[in-house]
C-alpha atoms as a PDB file:
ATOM      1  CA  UNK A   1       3.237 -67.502  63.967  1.00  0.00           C
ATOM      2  CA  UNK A   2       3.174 -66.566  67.716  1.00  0.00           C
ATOM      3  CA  UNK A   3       0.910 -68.446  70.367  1.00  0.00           C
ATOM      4  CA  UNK A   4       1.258 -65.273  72.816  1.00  0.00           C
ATOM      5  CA  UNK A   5       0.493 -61.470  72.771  1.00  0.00           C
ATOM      6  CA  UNK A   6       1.236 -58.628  75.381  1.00  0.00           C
ATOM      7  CA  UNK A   7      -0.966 -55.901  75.565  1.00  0.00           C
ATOM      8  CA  UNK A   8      -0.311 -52.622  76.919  1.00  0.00           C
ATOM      9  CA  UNK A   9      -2.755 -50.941  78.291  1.00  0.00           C
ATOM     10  CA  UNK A  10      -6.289 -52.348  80.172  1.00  0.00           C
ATOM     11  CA  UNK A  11      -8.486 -49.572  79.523  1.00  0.00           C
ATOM     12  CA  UNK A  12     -11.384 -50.195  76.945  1.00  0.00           C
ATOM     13  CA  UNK A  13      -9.155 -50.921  73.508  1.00  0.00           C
ATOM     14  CA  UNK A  14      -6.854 -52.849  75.644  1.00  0.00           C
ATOM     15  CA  UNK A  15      -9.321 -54.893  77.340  1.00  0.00           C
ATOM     16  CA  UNK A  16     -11.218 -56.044  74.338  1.00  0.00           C
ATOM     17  CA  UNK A  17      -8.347 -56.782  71.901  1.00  0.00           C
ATOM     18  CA  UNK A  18      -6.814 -58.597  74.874  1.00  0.00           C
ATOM     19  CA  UNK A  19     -10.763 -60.616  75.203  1.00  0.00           C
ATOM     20  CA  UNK A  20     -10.197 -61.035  71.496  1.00  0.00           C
ATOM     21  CA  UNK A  21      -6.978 -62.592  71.901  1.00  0.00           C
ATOM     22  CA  UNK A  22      -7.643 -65.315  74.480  1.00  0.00           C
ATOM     23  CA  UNK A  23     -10.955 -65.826  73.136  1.00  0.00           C
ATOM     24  CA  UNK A  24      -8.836 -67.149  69.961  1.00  0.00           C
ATOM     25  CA  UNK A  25      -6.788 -69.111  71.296  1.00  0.00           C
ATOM     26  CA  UNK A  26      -3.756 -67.076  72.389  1.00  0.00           C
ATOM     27  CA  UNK A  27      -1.496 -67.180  75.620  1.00  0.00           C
ATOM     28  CA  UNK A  28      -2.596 -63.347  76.520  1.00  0.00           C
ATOM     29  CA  UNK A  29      -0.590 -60.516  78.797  1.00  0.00           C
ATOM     30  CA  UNK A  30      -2.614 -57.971  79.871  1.00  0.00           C
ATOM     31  CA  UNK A  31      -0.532 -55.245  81.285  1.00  0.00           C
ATOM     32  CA  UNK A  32      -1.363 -51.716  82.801  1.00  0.00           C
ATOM     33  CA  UNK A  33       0.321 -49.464  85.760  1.00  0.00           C
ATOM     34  CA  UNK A  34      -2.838 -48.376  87.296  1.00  0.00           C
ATOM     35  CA  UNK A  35      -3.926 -52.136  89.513  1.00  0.00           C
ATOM     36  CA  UNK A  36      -7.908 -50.734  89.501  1.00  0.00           C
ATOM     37  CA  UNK A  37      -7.923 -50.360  85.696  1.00  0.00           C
ATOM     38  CA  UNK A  38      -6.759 -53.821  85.683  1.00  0.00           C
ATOM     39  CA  UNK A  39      -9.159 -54.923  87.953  1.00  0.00           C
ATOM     40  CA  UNK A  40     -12.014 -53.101  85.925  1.00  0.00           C
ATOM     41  CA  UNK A  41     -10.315 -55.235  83.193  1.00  0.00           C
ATOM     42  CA  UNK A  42     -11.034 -58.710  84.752  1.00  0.00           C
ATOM     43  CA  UNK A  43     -14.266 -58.196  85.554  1.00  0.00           C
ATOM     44  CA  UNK A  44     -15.134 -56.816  82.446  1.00  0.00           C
ATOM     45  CA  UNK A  45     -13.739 -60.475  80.923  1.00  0.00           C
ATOM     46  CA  UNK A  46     -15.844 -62.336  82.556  1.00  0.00           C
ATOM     47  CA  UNK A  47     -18.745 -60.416  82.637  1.00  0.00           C
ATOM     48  CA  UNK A  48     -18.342 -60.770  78.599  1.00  0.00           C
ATOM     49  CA  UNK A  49     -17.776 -64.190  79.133  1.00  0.00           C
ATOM     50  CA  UNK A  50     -20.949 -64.887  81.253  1.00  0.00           C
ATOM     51  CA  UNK A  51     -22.861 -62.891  78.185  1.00  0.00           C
ATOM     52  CA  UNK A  52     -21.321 -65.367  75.697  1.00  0.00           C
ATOM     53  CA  UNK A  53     -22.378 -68.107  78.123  1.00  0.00           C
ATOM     54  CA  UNK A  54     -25.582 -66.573  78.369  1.00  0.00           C
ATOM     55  CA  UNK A  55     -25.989 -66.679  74.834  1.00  0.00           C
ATOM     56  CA  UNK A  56     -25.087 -70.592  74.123  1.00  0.00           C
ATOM     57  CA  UNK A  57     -21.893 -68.800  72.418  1.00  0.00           C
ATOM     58  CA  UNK A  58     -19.641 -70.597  74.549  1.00  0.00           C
ATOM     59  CA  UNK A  59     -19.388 -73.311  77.369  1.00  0.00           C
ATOM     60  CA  UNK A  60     -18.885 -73.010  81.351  1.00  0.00           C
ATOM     61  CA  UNK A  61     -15.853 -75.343  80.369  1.00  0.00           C
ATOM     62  CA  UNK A  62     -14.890 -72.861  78.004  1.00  0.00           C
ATOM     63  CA  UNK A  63     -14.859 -70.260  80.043  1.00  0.00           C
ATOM     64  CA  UNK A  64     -12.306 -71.694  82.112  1.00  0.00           C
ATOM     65  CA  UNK A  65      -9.974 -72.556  79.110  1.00  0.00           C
ATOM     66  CA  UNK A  66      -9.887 -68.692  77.731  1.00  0.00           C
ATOM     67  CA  UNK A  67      -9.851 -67.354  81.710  1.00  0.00           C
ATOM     68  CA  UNK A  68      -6.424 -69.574  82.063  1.00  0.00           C
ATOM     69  CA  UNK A  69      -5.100 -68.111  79.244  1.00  0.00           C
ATOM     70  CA  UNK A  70      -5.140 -64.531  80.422  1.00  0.00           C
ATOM     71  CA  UNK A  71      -1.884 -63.297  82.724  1.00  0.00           C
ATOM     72  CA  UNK A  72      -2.982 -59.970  84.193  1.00  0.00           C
ATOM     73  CA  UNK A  73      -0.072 -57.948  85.575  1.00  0.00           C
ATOM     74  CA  UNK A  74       1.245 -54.349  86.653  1.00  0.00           C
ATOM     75  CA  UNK A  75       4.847 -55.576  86.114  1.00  0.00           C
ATOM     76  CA  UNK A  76       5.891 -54.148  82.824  1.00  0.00           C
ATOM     77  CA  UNK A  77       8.527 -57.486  83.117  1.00  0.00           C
ATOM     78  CA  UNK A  78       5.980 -59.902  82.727  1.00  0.00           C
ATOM     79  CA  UNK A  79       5.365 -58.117  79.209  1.00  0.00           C
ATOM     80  CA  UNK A  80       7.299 -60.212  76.857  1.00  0.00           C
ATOM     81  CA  UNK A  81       5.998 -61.889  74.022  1.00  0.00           C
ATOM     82  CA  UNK A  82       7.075 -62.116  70.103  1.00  0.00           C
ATOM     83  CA  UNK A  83       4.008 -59.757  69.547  1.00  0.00           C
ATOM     84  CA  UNK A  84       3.167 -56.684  71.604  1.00  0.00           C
ATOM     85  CA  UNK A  85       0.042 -54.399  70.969  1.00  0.00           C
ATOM     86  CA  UNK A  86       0.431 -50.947  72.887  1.00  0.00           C
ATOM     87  CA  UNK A  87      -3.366 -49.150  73.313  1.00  0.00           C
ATOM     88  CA  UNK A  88      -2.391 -46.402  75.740  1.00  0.00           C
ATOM     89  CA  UNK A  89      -3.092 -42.792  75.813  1.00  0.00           C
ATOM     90  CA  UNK A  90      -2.872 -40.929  72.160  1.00  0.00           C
ATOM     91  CA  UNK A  91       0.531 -39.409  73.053  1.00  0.00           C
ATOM     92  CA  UNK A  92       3.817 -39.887  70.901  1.00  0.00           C
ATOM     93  CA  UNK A  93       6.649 -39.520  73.318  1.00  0.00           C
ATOM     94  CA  UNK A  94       4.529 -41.876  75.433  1.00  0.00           C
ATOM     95  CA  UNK A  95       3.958 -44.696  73.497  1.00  0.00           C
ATOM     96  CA  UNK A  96       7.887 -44.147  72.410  1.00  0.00           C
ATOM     97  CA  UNK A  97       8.669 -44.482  76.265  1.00  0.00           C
ATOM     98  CA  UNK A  98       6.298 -47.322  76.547  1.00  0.00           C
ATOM     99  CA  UNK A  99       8.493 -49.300  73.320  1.00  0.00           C
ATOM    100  CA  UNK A 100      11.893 -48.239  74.518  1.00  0.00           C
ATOM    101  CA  UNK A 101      11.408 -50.040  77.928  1.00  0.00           C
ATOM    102  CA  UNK A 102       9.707 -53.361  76.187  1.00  0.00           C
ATOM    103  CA  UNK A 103      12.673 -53.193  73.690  1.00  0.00           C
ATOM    104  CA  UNK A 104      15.117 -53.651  77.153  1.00  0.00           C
ATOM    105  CA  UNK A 105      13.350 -56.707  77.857  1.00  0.00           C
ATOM    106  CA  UNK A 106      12.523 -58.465  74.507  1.00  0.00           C
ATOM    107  CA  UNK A 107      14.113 -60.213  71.893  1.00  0.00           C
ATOM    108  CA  UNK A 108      14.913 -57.720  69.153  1.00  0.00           C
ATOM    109  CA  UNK A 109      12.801 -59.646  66.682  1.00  0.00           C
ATOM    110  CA  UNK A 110       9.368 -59.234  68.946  1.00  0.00           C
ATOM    111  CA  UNK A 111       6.888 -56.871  67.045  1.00  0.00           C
ATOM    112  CA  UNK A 112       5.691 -53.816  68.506  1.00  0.00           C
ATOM    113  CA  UNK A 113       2.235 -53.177  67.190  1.00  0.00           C
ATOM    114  CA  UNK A 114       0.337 -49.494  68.165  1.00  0.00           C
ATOM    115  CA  UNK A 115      -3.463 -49.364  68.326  1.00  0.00           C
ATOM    116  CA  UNK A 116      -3.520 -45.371  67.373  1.00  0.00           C
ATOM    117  CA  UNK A 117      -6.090 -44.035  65.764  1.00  0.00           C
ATOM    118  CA  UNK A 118      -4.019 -41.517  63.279  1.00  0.00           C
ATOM    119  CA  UNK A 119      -0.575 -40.773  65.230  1.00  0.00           C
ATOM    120  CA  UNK A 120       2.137 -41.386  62.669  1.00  0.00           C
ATOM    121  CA  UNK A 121       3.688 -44.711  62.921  1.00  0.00           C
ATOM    122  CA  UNK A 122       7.370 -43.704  61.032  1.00  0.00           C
ATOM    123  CA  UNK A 123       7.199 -40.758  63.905  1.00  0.00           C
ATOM    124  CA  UNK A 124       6.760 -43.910  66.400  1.00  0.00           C
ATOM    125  CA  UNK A 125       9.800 -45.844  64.725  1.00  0.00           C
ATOM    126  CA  UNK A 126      12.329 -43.052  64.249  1.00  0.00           C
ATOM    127  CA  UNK A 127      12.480 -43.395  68.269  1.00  0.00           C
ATOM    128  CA  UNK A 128      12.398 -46.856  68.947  1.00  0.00           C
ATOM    129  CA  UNK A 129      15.426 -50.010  68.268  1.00  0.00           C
ATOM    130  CA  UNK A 130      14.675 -52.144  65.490  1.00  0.00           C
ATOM    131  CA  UNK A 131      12.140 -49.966  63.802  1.00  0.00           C
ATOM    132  CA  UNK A 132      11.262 -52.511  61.200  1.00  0.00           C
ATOM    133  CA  UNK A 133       9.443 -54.336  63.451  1.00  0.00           C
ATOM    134  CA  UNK A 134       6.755 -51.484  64.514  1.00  0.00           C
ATOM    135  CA  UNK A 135       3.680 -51.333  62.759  1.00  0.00           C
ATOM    136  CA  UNK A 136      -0.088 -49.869  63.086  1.00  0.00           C
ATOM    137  CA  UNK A 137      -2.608 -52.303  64.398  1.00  0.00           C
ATOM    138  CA  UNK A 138      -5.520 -50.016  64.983  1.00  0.00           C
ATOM    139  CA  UNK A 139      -8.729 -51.569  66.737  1.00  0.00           C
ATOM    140  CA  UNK A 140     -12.206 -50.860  66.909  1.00  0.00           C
ATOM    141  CA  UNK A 141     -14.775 -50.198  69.671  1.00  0.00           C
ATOM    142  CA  UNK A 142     -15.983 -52.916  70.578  1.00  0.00           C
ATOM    143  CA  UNK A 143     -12.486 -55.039  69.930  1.00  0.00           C
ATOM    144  CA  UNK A 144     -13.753 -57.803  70.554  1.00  0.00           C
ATOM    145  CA  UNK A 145     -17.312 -57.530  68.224  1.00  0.00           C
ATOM    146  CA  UNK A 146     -15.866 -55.167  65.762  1.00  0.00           C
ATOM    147  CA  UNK A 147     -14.208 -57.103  62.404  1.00  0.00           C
ATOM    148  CA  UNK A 148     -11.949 -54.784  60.889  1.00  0.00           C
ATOM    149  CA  UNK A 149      -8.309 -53.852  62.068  1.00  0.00           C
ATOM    150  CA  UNK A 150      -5.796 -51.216  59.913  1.00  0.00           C
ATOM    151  CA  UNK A 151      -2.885 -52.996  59.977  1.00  0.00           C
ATOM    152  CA  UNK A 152      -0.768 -49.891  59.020  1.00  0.00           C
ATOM    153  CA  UNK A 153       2.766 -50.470  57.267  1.00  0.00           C
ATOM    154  CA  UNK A 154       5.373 -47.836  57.905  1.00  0.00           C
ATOM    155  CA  UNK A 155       8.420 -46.357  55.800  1.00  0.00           C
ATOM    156  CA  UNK A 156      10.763 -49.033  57.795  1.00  0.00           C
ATOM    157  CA  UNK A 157       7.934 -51.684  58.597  1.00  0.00           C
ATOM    158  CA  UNK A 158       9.197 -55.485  57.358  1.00  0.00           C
ATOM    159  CA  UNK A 159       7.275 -57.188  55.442  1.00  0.00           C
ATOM    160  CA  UNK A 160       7.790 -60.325  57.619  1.00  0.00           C
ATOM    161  CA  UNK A 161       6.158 -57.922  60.460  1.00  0.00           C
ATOM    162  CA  UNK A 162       3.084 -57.577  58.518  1.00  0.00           C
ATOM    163  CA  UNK A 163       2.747 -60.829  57.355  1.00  0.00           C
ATOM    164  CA  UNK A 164       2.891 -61.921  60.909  1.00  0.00           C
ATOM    165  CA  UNK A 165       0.390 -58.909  62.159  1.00  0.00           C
ATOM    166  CA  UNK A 166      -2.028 -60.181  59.531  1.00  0.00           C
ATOM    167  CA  UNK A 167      -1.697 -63.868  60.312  1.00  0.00           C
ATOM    168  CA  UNK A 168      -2.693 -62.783  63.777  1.00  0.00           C
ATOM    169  CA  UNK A 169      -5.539 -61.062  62.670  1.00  0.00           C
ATOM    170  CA  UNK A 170      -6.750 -64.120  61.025  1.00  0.00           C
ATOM    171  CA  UNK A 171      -6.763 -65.967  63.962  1.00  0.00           C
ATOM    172  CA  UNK A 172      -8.437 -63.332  65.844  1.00  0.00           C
ATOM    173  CA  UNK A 173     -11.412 -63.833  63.124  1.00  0.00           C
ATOM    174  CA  UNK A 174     -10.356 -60.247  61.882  1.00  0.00           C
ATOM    175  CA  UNK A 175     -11.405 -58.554  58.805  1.00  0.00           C
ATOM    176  CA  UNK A 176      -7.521 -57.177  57.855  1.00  0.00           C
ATOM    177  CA  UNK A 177      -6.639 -54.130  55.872  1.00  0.00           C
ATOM    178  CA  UNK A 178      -3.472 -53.501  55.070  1.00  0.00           C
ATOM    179  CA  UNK A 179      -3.018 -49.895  54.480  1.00  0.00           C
ATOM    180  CA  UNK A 180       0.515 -47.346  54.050  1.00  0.00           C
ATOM    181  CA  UNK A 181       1.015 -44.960  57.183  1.00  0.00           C
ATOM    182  CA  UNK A 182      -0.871 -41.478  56.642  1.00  0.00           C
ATOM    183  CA  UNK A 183      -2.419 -39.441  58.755  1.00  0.00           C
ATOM    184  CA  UNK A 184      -5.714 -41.077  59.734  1.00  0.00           C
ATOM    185  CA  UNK A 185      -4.904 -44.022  57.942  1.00  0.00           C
ATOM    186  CA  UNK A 186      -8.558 -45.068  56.180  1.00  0.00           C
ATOM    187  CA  UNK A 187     -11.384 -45.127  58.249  1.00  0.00           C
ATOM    188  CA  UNK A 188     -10.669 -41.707  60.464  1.00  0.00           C
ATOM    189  CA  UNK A 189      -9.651 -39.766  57.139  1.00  0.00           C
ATOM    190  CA  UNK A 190     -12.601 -40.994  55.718  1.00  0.00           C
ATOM    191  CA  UNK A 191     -14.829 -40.785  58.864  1.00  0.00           C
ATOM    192  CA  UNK A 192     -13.793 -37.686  60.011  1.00  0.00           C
ATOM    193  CA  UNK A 193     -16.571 -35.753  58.314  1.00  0.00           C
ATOM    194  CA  UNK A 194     -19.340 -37.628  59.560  1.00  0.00           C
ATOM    195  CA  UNK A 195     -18.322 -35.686  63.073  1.00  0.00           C
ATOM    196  CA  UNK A 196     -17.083 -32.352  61.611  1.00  0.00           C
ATOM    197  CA  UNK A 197     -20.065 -31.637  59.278  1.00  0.00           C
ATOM    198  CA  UNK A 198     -22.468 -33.315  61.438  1.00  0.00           C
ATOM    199  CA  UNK A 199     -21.268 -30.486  64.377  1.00  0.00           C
ATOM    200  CA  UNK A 200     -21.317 -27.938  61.989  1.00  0.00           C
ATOM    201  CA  UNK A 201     -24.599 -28.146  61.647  1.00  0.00           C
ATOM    202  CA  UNK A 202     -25.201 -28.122  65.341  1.00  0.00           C
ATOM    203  CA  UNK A 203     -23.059 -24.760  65.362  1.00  0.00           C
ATOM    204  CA  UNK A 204     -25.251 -23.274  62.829  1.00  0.00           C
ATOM    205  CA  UNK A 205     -28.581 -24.270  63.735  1.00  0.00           C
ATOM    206  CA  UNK A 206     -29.597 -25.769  60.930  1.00  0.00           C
ATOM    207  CA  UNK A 207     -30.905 -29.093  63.221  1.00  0.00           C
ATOM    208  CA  UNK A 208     -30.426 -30.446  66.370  1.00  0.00           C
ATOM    209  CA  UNK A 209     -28.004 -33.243  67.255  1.00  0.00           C
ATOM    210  CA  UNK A 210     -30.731 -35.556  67.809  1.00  0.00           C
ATOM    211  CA  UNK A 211     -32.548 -34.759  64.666  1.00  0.00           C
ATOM    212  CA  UNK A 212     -29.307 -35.659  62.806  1.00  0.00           C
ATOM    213  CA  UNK A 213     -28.586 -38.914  64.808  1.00  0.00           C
ATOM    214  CA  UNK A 214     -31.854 -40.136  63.473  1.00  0.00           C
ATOM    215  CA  UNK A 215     -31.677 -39.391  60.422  1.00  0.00           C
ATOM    216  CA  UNK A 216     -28.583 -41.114  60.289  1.00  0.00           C
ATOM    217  CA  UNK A 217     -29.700 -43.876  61.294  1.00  0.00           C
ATOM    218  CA  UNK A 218     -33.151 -43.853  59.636  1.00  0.00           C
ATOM    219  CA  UNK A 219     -30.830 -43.702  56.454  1.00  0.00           C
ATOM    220  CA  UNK A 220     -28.696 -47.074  57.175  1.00  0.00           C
ATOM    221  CA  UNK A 221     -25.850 -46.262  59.587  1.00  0.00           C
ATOM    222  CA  UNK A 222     -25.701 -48.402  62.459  1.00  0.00           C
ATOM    223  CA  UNK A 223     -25.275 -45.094  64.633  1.00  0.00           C
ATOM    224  CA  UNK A 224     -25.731 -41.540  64.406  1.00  0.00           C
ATOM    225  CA  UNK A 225     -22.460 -39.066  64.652  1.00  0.00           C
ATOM    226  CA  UNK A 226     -23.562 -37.777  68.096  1.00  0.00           C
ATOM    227  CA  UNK A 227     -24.255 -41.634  69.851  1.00  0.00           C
ATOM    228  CA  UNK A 228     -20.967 -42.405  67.736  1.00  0.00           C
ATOM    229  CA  UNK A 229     -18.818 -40.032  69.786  1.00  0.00           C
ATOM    230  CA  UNK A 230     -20.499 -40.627  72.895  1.00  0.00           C
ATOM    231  CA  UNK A 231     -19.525 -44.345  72.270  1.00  0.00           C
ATOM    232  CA  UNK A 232     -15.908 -43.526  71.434  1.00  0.00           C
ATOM    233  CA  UNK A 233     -15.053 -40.756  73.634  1.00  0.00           C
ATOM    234  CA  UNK A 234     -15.418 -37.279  73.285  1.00  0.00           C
ATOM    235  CA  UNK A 235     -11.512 -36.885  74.194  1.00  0.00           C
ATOM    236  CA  UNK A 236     -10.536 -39.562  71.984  1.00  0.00           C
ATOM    237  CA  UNK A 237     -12.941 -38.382  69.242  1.00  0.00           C
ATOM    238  CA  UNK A 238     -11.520 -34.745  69.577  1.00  0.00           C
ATOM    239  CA  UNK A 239      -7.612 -35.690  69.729  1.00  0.00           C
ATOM    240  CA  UNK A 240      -8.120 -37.658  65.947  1.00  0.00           C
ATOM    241  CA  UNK A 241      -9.179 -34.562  65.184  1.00  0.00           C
ATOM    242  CA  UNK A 242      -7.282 -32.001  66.064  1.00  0.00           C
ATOM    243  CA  UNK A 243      -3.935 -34.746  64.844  1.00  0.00           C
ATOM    244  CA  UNK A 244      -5.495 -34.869  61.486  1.00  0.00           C
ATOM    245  CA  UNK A 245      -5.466 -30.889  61.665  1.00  0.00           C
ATOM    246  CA  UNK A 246      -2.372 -30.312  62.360  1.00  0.00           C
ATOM    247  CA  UNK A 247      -0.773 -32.873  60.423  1.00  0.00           C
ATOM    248  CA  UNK A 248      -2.569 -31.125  57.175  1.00  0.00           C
ATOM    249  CA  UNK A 249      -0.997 -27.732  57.791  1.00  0.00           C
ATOM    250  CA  UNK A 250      -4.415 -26.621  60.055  1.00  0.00           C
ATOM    251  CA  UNK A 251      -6.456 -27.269  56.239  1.00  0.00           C
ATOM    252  CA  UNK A 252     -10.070 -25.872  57.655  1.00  0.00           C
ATOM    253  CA  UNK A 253     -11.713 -29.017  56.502  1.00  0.00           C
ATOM    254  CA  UNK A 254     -10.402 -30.501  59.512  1.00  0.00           C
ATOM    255  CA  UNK A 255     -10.629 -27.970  62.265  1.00  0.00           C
ATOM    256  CA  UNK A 256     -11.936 -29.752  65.488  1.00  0.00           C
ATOM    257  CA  UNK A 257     -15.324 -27.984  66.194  1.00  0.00           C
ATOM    258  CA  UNK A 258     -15.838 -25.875  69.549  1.00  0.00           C
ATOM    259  CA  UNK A 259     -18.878 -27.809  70.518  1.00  0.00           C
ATOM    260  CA  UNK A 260     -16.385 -30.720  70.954  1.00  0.00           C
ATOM    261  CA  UNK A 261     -13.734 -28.685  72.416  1.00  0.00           C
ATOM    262  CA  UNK A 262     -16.304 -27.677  75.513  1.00  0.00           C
ATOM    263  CA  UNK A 263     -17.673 -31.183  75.913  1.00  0.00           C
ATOM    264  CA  UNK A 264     -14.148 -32.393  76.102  1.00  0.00           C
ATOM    265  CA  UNK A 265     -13.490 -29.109  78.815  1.00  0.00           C
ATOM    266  CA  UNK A 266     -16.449 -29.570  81.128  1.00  0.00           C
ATOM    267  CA  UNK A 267     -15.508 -33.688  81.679  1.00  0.00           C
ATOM    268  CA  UNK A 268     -18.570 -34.676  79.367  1.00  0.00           C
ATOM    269  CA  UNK A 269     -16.816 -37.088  77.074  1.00  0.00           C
ATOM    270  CA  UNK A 270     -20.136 -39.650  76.894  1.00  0.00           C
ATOM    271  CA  UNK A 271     -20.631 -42.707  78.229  1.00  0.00           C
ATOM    272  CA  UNK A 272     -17.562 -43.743  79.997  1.00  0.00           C
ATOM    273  CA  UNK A 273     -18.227 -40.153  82.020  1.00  0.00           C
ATOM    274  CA  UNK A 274     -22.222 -40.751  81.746  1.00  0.00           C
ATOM    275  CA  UNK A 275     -22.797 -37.898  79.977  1.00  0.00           C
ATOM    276  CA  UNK A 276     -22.066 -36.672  76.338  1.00  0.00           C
ATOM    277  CA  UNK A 277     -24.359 -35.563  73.704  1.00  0.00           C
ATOM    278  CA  UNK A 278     -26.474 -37.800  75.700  1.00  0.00           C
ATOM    279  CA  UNK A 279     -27.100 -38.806  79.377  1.00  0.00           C
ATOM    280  CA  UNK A 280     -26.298 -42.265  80.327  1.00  0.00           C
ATOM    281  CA  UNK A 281     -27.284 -41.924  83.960  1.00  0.00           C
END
């Protein structure tokens, strides 16, 4: 069982499975090229922190303890640890990159974990040393509030990997799932009709986005479709999709929907832009 984690990548994932993390007791890396995304990163820790503070969660002195735990760094050499977690952009030969230049500075036995949503993870091991040691470890927004995690196993995956991965989880106070790589994996094959059917009726005129969102949620979800993808990205949202089509032979069922495909074109991706389905201005 490992008392440290890298991860890769300080934009939103990153940021709150890294708050998870030290929150839970772990020596925590936070690593990402761009120094203002890492500075949005540490003040979005302890603004969290105040909340929790604010809230009788946690104690001032408490604080402190997680705060010392976190290393934040643009130096891809401070990122070694026996488990790394990658949440960077939704591109293949990326995150490949990304693992082929940890791999030169960690032990061979370290665990490379990917946060993807549905990119393959025995594409992501067919380029990278040691494959048996990469697995899925997909997230949810919020990381730090949401329970579950996909802990995806791969063609080549060890089982010692994912008995680690899920021990980790535990620790994290994580609702695990262990699940086989496909595209998707559960929750976005599953999901991925609440968006595409929900737009569909948009593109038809059969109601109006808003009408849907609320009765959605006047019918038990948490959140409508529309205040769903605002939350997650439009871009994000939209590149699930279109993976899922084209890794099922462009089956119509999964066709990304044009409505998307212009919010995603004109910059309106929802509320990390300020404006989706919704304005958040």
């Amino acid at each position: 069982m490992t008392n440290k984690i890298c991860i890769a990548g300080a934009g939103t994932m990153g940021c709150g499975i890294a708050f998870c993390a030290a929150q839970n007791g772990f020596d925590t890396i936070l690593f990402d090229t761009n120094n203002n995304v890492l500075l949005n990163a540490k003040n979005s820790v302890k603004k969290n922190l105040d909340f929790l503070i604010e809230k009788n969660k946690i104690t001032s002195e408490e604080k402190s303890a997680i705060l010392q735990r976190f290393i934040f760094t643009v130096d891809i050499n401070d990122c070694v640890a026996p488990l790394i977690i990658e949440a960077i952009v939704e591109k293949p030969e990326i995150k490949i990159s990304l693992f082929n230049q940890l791999a030169a500075i960690n032990e061979s036995s370290s665990i490379f974990a990917s946060n993807t949503s549905s990119l393959s993870i025995n594409l992501l091991q067919e380029g990278i040393p040691n494959p048996e040691r990469v697995a899925g470890m997909h997230f949810f927004n919020p990381a730090q509030i949401m329970k579950l995690v996909e802990v995806v196993k791969a063609k080549q995956t060890s089982d010692a990997a994912i008995e680690t991965i899920m021990e980790v989880c535990k620790q994290m106070k994580k609702t695990a799932v262990l699940c086989i790589d496909a595209p998707g994996f559960i929750v976005n094959r599953v999901a991925r009709h609440y968006y595409l059917e929900a737009m569909k009726l948009v593109e038809l005129g059969i109601a109006t986005f808003e009408n849907i969102d609320e009765i959605m949620e006047a019918t038990g979800f948490k959140m409508g479709p529309f205040k769903l993808m605002d939350l997650i990205g439009m871009d994000i949202n939209l590149a699930v999709s279109t993976s899922l089509y084209e890794a099922f032979n462009h089956e119509p069922r999964f066709e990304p929907s044009p409505i998307q495909i212009n919010k995603v074109k004109d910059g309106e991706l929802g509320k990390k832009t300020g404006r989706g389905f919704y304005s958040y201005s």
